[in-house]
Protein backbone atom coordinates (compact mmCIF):
# COMPACT_ATOMS: atom_id res chain seq x y z
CA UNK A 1 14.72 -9.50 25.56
CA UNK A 2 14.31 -12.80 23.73
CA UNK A 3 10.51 -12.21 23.84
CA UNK A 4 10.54 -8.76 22.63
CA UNK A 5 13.38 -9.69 19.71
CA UNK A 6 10.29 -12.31 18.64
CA UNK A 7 7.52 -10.11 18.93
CA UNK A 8 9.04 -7.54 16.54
CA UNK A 9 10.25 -10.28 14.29
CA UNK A 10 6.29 -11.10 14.37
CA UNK A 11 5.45 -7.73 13.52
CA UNK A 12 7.46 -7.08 10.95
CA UNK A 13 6.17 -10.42 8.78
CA UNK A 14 2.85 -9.53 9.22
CA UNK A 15 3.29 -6.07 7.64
CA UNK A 16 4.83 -7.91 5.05
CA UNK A 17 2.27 -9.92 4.47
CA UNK A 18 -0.35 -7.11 4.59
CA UNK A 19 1.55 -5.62 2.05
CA UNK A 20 2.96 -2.18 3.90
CA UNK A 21 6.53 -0.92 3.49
CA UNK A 22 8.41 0.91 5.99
CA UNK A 23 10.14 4.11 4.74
CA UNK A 24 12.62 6.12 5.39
CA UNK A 25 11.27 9.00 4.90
CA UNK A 26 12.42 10.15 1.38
CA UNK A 27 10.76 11.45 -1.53
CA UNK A 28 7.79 9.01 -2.57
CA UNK A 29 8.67 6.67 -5.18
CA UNK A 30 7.62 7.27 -9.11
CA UNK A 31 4.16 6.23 -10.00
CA UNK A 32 4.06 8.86 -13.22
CA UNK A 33 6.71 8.53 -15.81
CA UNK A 34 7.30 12.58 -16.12
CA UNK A 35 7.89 14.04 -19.49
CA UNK A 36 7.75 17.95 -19.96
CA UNK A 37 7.48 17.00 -23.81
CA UNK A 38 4.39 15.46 -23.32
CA UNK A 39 2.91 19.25 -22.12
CA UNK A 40 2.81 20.30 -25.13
CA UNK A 41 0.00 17.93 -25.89
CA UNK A 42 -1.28 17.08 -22.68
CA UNK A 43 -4.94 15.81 -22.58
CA UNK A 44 -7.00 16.58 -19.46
CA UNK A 45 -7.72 12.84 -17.36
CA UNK A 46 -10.39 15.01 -14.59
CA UNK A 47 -13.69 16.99 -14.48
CA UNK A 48 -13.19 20.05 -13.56
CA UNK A 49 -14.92 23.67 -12.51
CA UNK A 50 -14.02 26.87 -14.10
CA UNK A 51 -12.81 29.80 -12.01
CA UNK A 52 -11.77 33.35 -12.49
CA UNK A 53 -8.69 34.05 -13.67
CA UNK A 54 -7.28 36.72 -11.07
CA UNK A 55 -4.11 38.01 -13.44
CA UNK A 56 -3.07 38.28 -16.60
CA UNK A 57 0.47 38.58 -16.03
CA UNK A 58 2.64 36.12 -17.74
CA UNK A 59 5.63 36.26 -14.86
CA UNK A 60 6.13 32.70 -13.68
CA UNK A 61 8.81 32.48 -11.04
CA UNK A 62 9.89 29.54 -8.94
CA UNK A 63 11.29 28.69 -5.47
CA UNK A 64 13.72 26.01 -4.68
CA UNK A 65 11.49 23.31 -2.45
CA UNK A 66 14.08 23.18 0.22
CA UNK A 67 13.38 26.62 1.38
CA UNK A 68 9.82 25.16 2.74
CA UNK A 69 11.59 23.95 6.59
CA UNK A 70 8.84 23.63 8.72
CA UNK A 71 8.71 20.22 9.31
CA UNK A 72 5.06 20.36 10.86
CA UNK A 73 3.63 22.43 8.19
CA UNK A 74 1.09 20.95 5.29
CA UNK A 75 3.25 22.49 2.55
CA UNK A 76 6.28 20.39 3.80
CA UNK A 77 4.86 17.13 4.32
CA UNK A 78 3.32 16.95 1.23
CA UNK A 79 6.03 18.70 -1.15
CA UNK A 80 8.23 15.96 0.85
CA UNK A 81 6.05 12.82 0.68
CA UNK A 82 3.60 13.53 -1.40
CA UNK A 83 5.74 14.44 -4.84
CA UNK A 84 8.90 13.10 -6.29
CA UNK A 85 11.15 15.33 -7.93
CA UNK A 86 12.40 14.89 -11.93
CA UNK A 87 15.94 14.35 -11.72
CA UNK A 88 15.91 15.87 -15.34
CA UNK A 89 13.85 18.93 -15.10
CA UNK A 90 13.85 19.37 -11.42
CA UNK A 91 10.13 20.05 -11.31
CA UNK A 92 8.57 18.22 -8.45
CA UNK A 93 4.89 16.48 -9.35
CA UNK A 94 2.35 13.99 -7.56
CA UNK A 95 1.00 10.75 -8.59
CA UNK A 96 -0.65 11.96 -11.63
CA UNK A 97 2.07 13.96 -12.78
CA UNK A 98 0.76 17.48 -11.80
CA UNK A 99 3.34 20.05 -11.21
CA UNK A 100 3.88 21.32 -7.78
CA UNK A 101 3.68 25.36 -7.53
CA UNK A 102 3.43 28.38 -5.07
CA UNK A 103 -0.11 29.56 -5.16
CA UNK A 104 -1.56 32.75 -3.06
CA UNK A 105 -4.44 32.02 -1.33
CA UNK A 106 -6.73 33.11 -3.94
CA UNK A 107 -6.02 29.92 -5.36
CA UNK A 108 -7.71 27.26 -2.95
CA UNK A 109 -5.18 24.89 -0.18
CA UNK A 110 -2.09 22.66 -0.21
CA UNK A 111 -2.83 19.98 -2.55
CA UNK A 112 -6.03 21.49 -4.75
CA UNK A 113 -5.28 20.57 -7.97
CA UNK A 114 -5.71 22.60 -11.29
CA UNK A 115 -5.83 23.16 -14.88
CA UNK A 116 -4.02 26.57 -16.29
CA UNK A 117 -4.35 27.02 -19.91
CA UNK A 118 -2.14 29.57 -21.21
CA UNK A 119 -3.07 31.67 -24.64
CA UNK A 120 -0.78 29.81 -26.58
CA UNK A 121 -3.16 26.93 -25.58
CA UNK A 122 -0.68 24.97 -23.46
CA UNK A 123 -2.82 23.40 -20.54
CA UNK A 124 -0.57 23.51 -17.38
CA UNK A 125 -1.01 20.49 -14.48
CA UNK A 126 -0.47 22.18 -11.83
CA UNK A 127 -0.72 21.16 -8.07
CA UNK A 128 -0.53 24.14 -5.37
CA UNK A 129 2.45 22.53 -3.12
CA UNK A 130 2.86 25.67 -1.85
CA UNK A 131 1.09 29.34 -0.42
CA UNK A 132 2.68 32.82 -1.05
CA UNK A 133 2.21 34.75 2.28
CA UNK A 134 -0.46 37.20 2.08
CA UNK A 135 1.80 39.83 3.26
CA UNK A 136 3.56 39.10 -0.52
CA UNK A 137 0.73 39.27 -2.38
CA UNK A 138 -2.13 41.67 -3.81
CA UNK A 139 -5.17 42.26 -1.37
CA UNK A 140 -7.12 39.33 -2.97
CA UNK A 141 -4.27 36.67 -2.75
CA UNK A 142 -3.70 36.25 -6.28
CA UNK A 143 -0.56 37.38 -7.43
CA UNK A 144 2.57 38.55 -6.18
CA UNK A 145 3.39 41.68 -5.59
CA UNK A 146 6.86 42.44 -6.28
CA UNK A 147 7.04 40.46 -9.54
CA UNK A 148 3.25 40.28 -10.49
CA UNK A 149 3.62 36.07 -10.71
CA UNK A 150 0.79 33.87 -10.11
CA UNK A 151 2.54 30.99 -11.00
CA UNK A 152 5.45 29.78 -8.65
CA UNK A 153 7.01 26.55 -9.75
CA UNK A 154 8.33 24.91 -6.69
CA UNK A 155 11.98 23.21 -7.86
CA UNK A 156 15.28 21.53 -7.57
CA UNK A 157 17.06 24.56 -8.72
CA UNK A 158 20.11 22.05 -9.19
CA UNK A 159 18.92 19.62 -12.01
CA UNK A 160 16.47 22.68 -12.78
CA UNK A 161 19.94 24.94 -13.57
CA UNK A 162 21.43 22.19 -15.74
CA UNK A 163 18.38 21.23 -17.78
CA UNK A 164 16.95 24.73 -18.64
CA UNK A 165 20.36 26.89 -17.74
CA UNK A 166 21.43 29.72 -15.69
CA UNK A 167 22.39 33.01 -16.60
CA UNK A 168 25.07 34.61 -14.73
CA UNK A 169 23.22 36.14 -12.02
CA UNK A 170 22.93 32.37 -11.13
CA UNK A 171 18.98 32.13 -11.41
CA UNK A 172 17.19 29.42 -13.84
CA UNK A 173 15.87 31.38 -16.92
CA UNK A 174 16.89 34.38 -15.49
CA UNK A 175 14.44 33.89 -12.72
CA UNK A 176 11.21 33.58 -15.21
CA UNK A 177 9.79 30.35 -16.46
CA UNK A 178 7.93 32.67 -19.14
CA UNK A 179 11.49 32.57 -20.75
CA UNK A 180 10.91 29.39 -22.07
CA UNK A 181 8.84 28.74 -24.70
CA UNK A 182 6.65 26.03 -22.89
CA UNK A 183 5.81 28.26 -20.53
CA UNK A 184 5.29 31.59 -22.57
CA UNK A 185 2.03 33.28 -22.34
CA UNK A 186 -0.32 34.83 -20.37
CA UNK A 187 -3.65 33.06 -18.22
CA UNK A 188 -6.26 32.28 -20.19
CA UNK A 189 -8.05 29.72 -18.29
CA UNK A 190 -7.67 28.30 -14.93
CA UNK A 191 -10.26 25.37 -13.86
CA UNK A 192 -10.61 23.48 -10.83
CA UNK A 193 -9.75 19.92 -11.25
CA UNK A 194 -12.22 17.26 -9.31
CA UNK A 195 -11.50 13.74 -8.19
CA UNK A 196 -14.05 12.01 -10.90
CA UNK A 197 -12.05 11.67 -13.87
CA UNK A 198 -13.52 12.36 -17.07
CA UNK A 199 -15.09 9.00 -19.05
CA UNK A 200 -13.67 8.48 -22.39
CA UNK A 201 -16.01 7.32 -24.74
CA UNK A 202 -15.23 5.55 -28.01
CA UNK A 203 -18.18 5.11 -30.92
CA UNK A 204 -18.33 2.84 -33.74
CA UNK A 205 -20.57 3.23 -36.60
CA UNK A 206 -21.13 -0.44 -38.31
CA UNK A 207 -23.75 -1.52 -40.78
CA UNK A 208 -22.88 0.81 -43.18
CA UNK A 209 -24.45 0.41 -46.54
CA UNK A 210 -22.33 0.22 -49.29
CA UNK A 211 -23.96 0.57 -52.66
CA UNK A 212 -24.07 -2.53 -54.83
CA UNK A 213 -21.46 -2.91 -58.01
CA UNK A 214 -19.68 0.30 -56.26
CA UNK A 215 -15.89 -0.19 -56.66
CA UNK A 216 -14.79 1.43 -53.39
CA UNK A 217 -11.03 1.19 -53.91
CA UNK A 218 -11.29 3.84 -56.56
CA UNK A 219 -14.53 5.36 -55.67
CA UNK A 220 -14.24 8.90 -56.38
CA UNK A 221 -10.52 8.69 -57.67
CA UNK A 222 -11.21 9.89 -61.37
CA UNK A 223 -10.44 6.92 -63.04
């Protein structure tokens, strides 16, 4: 026993060393600050491919992320361990702050990642954290077919309820995230997002000429 208690003792300062922390299995910790404000002018970080866009409806509904109980299924472990959800907005989101959603399988596997711009212009991060059954969708996998959604957002319909409000019928927005005026709008674009992010490049023009005896404090002020 004495030899065992040292081993582990062992064990557990060398994953210390190495640098790995033992978990207990909750929600992953935040490594994106999450703002919805920022949405509204959210610049695009990864190269992407276009795709079709399967629907034009604007329906966007959501599902509370505790329904997903399969402990051995993809959508689970990585809507568990893989996002953290915003105890203000109750929207979960990964590492780079994409927003997890119910997808059909039109839409690619758990964890593809994608642009959706809406006609307002809004671009959407959103992160397919979820798959509507094929049995609930259109032939093509694209869009449910009892509400027409494409969109799913995949909540805590607790902080969700007392950020955005529920109606009386209990259900955030009245069940539709176009309600809000974020999220208003129909599909315009949806692209593909890639894992090579895109290269921002800043220019600088020097050695400019500047015209001898040229005053340029009031150049071209009238005076």
């Amino acid at each position: 026993m004495k030899k065992l208690f040292c081993y582990v003792l062992m064990l557990c300062v060398a994953l210390a060393i190495c640098g790995f922390t033992l978990t207990d299995g909750d929600q992953s910790e935040d490594s994106y600050d999450f703002d919805i404000n920022a949405l509204y002018d959210y610049q695009k970080e990864f190269k992407t491919e276009e795709l079709s866009v399967c629907s034009l409806n604007t329906a966007k509904t959501y599902m509370d992320y505790r329904m997903t109980t399969v402990v051995s299924s993809r959508q689970y472990q990585f809507l568990r361990y893989e996002c953290t959800v915003d105890k203000t907005t109750g929207f979960l989101y990964d590492k780079d702050g994409f927003i997890a959603v119910a997808l059909g399988s039109y839409y690619g596997e758990i964890g593809d990642r994608y642009y959706f711009t809406l006609d307002s212009g809004i671009v959407l991060p959103l992160v397919k954290g979820e798959e509507k059954a094929d049995e609930d969708t259109d032939y093509t996998g694209c869009y449910h077919t009892l509400d027409g959604s494409v969109i799913e957002f995949v909540i805590d319909d607790e902080y969700a309820a007392s950020y955005f409000g529920a109606n009386g019928n209990g259900y955030v927005l009245d069940g539709n995230y176009n309600n809000y005026s974020l999220f208003n709008g129909s599909i315009a674009k949806v692209e593909k997002v890639l894992d090579e992010k895109v290269e921002r490049i800043v220019s600088y023009q020097i050695d400019v000429d500047i015209p001898q005896n040229v005053d340029i404090f009031n150049y071209a002020s009238g005076y």
